[in-house]
Protein backbone atom coordinates (compact mmCIF):
# COMPACT_ATOMS: atom_id res chain seq x y z
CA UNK A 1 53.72 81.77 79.96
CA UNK A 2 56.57 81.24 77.30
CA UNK A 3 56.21 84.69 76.26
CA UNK A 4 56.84 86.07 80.38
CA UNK A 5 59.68 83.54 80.51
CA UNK A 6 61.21 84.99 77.30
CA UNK A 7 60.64 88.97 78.88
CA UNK A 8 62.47 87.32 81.62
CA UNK A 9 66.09 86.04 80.03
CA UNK A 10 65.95 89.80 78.06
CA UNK A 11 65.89 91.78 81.56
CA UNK A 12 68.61 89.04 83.04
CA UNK A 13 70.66 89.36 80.02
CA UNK A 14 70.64 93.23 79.83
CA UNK A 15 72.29 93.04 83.51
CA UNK A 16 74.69 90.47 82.96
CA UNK A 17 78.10 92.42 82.13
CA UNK A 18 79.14 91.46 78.71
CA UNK A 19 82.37 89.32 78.31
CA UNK A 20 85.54 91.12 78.18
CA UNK A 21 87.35 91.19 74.46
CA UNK A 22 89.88 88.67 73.92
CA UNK A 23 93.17 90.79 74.59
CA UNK A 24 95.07 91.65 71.70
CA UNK A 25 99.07 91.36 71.41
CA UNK A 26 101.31 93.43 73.83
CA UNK A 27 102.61 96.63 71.84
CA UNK A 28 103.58 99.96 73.11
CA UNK A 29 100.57 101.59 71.33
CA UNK A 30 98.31 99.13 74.00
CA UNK A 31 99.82 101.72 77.00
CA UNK A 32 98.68 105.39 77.98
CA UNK A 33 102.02 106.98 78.31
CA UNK A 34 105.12 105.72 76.29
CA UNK A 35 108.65 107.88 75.86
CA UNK A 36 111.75 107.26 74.79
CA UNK A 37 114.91 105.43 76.74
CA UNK A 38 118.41 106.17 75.65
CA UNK A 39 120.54 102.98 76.31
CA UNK A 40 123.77 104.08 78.34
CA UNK A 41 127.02 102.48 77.22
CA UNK A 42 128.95 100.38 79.31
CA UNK A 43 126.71 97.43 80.06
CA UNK A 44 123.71 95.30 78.40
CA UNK A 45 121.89 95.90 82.03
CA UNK A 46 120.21 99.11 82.34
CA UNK A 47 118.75 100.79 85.41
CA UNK A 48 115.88 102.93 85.02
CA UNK A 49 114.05 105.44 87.59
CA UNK A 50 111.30 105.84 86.93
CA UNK A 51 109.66 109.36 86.88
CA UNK A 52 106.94 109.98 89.27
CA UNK A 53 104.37 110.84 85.69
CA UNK A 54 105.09 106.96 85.05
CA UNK A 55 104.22 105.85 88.16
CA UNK A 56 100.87 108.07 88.51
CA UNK A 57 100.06 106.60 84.69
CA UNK A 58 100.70 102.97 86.17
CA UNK A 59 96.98 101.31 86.26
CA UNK A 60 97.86 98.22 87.90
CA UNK A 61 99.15 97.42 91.66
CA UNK A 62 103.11 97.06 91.87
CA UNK A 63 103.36 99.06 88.72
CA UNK A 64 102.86 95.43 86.94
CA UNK A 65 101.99 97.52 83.79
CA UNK A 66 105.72 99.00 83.37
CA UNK A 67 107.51 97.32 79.87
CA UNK A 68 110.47 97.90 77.81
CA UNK A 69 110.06 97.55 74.22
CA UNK A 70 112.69 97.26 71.43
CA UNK A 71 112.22 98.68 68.02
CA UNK A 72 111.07 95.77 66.82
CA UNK A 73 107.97 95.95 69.65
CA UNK A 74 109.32 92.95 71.83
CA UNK A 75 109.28 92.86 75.86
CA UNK A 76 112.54 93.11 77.26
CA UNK A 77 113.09 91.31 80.42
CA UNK A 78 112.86 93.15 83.36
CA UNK A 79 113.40 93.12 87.60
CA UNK A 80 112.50 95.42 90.29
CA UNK A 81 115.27 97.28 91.19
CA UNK A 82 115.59 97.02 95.43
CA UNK A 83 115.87 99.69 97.59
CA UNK A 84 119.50 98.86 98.52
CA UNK A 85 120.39 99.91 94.90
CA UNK A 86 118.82 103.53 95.83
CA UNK A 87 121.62 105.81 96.53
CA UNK A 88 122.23 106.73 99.97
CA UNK A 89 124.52 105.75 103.12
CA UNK A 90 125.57 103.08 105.59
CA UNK A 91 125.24 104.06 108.63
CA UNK A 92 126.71 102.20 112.26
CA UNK A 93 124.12 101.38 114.67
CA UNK A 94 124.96 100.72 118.46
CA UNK A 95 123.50 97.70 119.66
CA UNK A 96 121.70 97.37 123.25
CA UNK A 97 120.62 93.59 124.31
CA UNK A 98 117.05 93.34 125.46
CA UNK A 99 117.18 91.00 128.58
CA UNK A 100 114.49 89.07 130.24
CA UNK A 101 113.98 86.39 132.29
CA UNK A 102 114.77 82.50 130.75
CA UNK A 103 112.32 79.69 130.62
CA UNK A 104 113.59 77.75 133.66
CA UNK A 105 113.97 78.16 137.62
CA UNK A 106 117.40 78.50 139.26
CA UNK A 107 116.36 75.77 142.22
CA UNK A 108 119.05 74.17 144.69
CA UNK A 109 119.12 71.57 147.04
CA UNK A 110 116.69 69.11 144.75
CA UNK A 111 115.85 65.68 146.35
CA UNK A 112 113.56 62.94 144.45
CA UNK A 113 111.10 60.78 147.13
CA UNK A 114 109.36 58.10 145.20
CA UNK A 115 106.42 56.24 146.97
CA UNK A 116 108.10 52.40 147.54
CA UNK A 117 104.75 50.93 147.53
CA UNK A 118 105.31 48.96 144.19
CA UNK A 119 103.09 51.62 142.35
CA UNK A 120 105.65 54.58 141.98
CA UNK A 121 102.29 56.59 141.81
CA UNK A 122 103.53 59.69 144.05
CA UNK A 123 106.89 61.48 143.64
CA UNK A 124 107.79 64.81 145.35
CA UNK A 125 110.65 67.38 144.70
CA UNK A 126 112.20 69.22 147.60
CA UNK A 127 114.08 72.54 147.28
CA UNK A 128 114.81 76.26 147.14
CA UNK A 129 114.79 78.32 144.77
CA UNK A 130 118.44 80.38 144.52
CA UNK A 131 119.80 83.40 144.30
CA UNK A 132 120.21 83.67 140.53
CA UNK A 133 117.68 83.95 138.06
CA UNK A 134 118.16 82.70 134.59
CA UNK A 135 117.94 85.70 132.18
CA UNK A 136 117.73 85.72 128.29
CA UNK A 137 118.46 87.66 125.40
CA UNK A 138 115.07 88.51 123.67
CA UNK A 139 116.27 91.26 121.19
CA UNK A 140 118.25 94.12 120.81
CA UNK A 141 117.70 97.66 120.81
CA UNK A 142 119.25 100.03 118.21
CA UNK A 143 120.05 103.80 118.82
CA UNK A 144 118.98 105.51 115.35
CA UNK A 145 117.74 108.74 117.47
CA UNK A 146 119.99 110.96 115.36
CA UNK A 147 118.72 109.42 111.53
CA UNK A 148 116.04 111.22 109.98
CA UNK A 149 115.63 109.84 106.32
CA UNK A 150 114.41 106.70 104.50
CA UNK A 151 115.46 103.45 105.40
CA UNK A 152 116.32 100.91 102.55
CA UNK A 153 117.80 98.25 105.05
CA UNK A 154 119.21 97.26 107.75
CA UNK A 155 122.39 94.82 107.94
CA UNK A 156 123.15 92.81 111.21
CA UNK A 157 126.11 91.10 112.18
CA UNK A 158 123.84 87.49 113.89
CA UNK A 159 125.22 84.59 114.99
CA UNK A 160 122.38 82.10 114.52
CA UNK A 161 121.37 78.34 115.13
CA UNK A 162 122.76 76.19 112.25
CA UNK A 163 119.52 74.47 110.05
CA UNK A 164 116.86 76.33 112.01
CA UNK A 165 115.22 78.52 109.73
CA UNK A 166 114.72 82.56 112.33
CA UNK A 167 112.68 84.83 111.49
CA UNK A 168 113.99 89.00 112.15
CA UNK A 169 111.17 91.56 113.07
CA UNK A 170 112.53 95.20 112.91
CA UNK A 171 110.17 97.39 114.85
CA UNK A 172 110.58 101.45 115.36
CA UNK A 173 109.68 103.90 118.17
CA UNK A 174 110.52 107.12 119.29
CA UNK A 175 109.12 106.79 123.21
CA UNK A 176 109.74 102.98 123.64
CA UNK A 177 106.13 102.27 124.02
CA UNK A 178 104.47 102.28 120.92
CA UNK A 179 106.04 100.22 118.09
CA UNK A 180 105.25 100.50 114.60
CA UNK A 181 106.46 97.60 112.35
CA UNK A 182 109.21 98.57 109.31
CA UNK A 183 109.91 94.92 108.39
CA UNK A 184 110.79 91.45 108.48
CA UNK A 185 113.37 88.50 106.73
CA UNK A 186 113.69 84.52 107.84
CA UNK A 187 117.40 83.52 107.43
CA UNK A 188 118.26 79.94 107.14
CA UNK A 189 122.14 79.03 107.70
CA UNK A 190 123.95 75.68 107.21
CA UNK A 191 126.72 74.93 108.92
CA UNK A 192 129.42 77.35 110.25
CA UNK A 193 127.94 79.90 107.17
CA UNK A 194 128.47 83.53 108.29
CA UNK A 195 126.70 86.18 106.12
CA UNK A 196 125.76 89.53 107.08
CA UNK A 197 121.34 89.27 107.46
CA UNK A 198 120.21 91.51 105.21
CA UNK A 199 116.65 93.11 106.53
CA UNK A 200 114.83 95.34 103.75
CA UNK A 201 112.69 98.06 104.83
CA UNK A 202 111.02 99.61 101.71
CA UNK A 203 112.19 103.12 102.51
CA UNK A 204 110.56 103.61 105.72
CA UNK A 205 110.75 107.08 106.97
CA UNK A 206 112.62 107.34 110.21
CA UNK A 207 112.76 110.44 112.55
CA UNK A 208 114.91 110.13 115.33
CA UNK A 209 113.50 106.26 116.15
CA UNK A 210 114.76 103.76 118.11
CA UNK A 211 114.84 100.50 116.29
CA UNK A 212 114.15 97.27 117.86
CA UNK A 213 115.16 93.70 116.57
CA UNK A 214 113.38 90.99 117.44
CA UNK A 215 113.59 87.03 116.59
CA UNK A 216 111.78 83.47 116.63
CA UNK A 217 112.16 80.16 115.40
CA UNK A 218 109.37 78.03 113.78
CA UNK A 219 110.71 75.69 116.82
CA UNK A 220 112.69 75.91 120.04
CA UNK A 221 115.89 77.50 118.92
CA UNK A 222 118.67 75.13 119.53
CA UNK A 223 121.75 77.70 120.22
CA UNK A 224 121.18 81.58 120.97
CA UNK A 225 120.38 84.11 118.38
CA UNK A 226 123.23 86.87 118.91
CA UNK A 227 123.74 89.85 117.41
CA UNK A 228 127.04 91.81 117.53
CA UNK A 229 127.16 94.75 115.20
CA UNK A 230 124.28 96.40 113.19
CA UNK A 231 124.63 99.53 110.35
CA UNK A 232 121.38 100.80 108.54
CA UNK A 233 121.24 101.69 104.93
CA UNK A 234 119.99 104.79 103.58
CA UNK A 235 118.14 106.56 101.72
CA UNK A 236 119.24 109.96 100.37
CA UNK A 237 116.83 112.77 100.94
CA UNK A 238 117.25 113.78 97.41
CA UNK A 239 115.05 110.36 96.49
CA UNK A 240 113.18 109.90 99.28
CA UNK A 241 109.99 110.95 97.01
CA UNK A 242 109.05 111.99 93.24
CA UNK A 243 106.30 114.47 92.74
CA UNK A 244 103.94 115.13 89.67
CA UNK A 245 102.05 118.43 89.68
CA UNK A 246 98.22 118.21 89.80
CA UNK A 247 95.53 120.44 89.11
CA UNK A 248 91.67 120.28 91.11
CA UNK A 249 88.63 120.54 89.72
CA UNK A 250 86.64 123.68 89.81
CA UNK A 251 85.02 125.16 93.60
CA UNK A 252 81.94 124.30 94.39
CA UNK A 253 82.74 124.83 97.99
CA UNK A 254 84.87 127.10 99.64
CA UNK A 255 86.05 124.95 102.39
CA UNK A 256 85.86 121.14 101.01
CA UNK A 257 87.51 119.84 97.90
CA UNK A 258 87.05 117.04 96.89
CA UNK A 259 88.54 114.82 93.86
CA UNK A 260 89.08 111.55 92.87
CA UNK A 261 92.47 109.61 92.70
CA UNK A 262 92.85 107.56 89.52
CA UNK A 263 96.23 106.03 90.73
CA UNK A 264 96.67 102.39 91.66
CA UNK A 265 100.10 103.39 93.01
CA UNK A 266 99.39 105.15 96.63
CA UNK A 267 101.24 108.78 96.74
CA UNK A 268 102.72 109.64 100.11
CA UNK A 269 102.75 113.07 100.52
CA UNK A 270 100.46 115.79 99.64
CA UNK A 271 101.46 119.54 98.84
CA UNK A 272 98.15 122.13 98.20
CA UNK A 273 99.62 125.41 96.88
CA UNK A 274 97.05 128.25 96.49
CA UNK A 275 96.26 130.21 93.74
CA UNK A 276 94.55 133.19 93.31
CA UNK A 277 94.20 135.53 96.52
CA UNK A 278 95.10 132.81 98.87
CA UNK A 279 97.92 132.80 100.63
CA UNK A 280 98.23 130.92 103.66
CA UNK A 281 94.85 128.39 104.40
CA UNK A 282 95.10 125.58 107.27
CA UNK A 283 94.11 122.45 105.95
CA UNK A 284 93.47 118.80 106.64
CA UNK A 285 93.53 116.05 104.07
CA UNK A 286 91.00 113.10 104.62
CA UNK A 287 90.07 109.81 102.28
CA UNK A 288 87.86 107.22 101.87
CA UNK A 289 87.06 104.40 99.22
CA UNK A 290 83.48 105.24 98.40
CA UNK A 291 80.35 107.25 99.26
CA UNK A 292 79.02 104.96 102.02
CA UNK A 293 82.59 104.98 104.31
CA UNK A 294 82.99 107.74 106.62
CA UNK A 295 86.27 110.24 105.66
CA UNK A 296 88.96 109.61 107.66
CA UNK A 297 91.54 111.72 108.38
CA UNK A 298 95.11 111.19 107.36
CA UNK A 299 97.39 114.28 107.57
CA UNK A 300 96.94 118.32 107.98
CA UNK A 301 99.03 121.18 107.80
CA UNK A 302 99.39 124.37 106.03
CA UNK A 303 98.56 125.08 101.81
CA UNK A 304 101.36 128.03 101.53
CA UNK A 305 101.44 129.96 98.10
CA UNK A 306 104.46 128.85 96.29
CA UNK A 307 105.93 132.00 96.12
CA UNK A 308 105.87 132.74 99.50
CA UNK A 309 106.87 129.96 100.74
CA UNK A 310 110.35 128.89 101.81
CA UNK A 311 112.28 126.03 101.32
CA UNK A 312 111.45 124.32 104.60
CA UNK A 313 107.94 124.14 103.65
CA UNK A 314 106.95 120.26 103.91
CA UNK A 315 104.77 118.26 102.45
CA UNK A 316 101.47 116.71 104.19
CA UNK A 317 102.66 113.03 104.95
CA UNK A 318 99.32 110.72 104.24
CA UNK A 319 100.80 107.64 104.78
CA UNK A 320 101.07 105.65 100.78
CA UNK A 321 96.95 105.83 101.45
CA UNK A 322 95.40 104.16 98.52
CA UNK A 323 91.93 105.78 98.77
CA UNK A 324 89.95 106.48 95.88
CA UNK A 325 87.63 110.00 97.15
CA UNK A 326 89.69 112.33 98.55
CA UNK A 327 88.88 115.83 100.39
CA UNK A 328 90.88 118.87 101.31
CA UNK A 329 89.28 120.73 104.01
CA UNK A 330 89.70 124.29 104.77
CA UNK A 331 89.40 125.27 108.79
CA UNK A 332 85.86 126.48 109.06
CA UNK A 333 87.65 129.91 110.98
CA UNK A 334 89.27 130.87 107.53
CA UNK A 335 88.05 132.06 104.54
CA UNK A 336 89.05 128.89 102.81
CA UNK A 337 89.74 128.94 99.28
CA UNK A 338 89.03 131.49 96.40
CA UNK A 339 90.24 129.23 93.66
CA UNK A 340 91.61 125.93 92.87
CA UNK A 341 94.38 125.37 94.70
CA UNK A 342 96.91 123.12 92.82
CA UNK A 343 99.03 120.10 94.02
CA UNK A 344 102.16 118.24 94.23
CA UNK A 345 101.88 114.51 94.70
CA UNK A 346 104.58 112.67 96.32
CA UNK A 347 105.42 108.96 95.04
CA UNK A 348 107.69 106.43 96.56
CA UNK A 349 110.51 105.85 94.44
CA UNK A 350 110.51 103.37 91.95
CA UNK A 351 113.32 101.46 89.56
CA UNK A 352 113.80 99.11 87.34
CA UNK A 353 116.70 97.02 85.31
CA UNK A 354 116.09 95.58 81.79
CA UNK A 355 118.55 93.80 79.35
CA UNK A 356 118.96 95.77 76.56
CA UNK A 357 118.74 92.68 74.58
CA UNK A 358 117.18 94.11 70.78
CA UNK A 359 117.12 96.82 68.76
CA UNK A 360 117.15 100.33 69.76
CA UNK A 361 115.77 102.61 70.39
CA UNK A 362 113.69 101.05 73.10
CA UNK A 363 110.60 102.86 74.46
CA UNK A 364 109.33 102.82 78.06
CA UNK A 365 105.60 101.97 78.28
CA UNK A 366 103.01 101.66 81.10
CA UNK A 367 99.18 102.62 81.57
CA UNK A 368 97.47 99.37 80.74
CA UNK A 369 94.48 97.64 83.05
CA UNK A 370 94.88 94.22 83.74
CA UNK A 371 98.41 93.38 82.59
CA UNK A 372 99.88 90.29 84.45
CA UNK A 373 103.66 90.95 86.65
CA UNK A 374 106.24 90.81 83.94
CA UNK A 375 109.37 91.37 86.98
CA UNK A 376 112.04 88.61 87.04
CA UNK A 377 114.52 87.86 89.72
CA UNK A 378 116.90 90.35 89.97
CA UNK A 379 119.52 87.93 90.68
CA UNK A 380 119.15 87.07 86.62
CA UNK A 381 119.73 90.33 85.37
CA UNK A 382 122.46 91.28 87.52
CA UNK A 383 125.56 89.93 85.91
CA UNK A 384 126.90 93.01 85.91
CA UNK A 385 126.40 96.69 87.04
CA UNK A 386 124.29 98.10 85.55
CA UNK A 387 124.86 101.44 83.58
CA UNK A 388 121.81 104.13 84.17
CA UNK A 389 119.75 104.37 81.18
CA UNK A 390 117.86 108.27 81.17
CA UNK A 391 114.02 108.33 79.94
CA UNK A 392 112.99 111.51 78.26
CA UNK A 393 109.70 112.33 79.23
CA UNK A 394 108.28 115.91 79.63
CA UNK A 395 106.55 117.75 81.85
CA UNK A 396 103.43 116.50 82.89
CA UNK A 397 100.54 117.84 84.79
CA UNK A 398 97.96 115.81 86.24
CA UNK A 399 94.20 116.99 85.76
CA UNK A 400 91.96 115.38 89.09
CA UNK A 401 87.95 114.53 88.22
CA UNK A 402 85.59 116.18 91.25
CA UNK A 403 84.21 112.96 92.76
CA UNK A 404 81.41 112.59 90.42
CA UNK A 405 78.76 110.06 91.88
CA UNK A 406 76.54 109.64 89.24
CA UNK A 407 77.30 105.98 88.52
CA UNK A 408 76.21 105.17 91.38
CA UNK A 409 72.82 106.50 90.95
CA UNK A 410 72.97 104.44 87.52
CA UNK A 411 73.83 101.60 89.22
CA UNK A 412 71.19 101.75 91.82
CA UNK A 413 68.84 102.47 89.05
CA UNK A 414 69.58 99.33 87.33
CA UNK A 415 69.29 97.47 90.45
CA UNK A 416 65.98 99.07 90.87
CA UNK A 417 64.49 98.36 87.62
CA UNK A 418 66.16 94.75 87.95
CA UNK A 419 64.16 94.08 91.19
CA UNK A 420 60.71 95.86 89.71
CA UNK A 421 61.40 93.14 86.38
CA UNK A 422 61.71 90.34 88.92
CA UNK A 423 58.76 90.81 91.09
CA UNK A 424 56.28 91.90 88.39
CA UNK A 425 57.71 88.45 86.69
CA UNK A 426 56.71 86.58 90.04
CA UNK A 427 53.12 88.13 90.32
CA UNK A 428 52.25 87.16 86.82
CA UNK A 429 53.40 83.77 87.25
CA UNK A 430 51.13 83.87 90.36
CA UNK A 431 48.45 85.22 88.66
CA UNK A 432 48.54 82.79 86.23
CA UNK A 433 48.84 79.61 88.04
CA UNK A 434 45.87 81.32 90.56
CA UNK A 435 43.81 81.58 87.28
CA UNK A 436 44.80 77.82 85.93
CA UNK A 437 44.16 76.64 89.33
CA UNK A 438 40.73 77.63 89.58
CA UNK A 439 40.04 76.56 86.16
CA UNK A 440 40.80 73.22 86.62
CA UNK A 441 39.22 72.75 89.92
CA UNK A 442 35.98 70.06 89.68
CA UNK A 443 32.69 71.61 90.42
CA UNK A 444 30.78 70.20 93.06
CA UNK A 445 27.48 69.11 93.13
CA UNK A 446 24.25 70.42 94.10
């Protein structure tokens, strides 16, 4: 018995995961990809963009793996850099209320009967309704039909309820009917304070939307939410994406190809240029997060040879998808693809601003698993503008794994032999008790 309960800790212990390593100190030789930064002059505050090989070699969400280091290897303090410090454009919006009906009857001619029985135990209102019925402002609607770019934010000129915290919805549509969400901000205001409310959308495309604002208290608003002027910040074109090149692994199939993403950022776009004797293949891009999901479909369009295509070729929007698997499909009626096509992957733009508080030269780091979010309030670095620090990093192309599934099969084997370790256990601790059982039993007598 000892020596089956001793077989049993070994199989649990051989699939219990071992402890991870204590981690060791934070250096720039901890990270995959490091490069150089060359500290502008003019202020202590640096802004960086960061190129679109950093972000792909980023191995945490949020890019929480991104660090400055001085020469001496210390952390610099660092902030996200907000969209509204993206170049781009401000841009007037006219504003159209959204009416509908208030929350009381327009009635006339009320009279109050109460029973004079001593009880006061029925009352009765008599009256008409009128003529006019109460309407309401519930939002506004914003004509951005001619905008089609990124949006970084939008600024509104509100009158609001003093100490009643509102909460801003910003909603887009290009038919009126269905709304997508682009973003949302509660404003609190004291007093007669008048401050422009400042609405971030992340850089949410737009093309040729209407926008609609929307608002609600936590509680019955006291005063009505107004809104008198509205101008939405832009994006330029220029850096509405960065792109990394990519190459696939090799065909196995002529019409699917598929590849895993290593990225914890999600890339937006998707460009497959063909190689080979391909020219022109009609495609569809699909994802999914592992073997036992069904694909689903997220963009298609056309893979056009780069040198025969124009200018106005665009990229397959997939929507900042953060699937692991993904698969390029050739239409079954062509004759797909003769050779690894290769890509372009799109990545929403990213910055950041250090203080360029030690000694140079300072090195730009990032590709490390499970590093906590180093980002401070921007409000603490920005005590002055800051001066745009260039990284030098060069060219980098990306080489994709084929979705390999073979850990999978390990891990069901482990499972397997896990299981099989567990119920042979159980049967010989039957078998043994069954066989001490029957020993021990008292023998009758003839």
């Amino acid at each position: 018995m000892r020596r089956l309960l001793h077989h049993a800790a070994v199989v649990l212990a051989l699939a219990t995961p071992v402890a991870a390593a204590p981690e060791q100190s934070d250096t720039p030789d901890r990270y995959a990809v490091r490069a150089p930064v060359t500290v502008a002059a003019g202020s202590a505050v640096q802004r960086l963009t960061l190129p679109a090989a950093v972000i792909a070699a980023s191995r945490t969400g949020g890019l929480n793996d991104v660090r400055v280091f001085d020469a001496d290897h210390r952390a610099m303090p660092i902030a996200r850099a907000t969209p509204a410090d993206a170049p781009g454009r401000r841009v007037s919006l006219r504003v159209m209320p959204i009416l509908g009906s208030g929350d009381t009857l327009d009635v006339t001619g009320v009279s109050l009967r109460i029973d004079d029985s001593g009880r006061a135990s029925v009352a009765q209102v008599e009256g008409k309704p009128g003529d006019r019925v109460a309407t309401a402002t519930l939002g506004v609607l914003l004509d951005a039909r001619r905008i089609v770019t990124r949006a970084a934010g939008l600024s509104l000129d509100a009158t609001l309820p003093a100490g009643q915290p509102v909460t801003f919805v910003v909603d887009a549509s290009d038919d009126l009917k269905t709304w997508r969400t682009l973003g949302d901000k509660t404003v609190y205001r004291a007093g007669d304070a008048r401050d422009a409310v400042a609405i971030p959308l992340g850089g949410a495309r737009l093309n040729g939307d209407y926008l609609r604002v929307s608002w609600r208290g936590s509680s019955r608003l006291l005063s009505p939410v107004g809104v008198e002027g509205a101008a939405l910040l832009t994006q330029a074109d220029a850096a509405a994406s960065v792109t990394v090149a990519a190459t696939l692994p090799p065909l196995t199939d002529a019409h699917a190809i598929e590849f895993v993403a290593p990225f914890a950022s999600p890339f937006a776009t998707v460009r497959v240029l063909p190689t080979g004797n391909d020219m022109i293949v009609p495609i569809r891009i699909l994802g999914r997060d592992n073997r036992e999901q069904p694909w689903t479909a997220l963009g298609e369009g056309t893979a056009t040879r780069a040198d025969l295509a124009t200018s106005e070729r665009g990229a397959i929007m997939v929507g900042d998808s953060r699937h692991r698997l993904w698969r390029i499909e050739a239409d079954e009626g062509s004759p797909g693809f003769t050779a690894p096509p290769t890509l372009e992957l799109g990545f929403a733009p990213a910055a950041v601003v250090f203080l360029a508080a030690g000694r140079p030269p300072y090195t730009l780091a990032v590709g490390r698993a499970g590093t906590a979010d180093p980002y401070l309030p921007l409000a603490s670095l920005r005590t002055t503008t800051p001066a745009t620090a260039p990284v030098t990093l060069p060219a980098t192309t990306l080489h994709l794994a084929a979705a390999d599934d073979s850990g999978r099969w390990r891990r069901q084997a482990l499972l397997w032999a896990v299981l099989l370790a567990a119920t042979a256990l159980l049967a010989a601790m039957a078998w043994m008790l069954w066989r001490r059982t029957g020993r021990d039993a008292p023998v009758s007598g003839s």
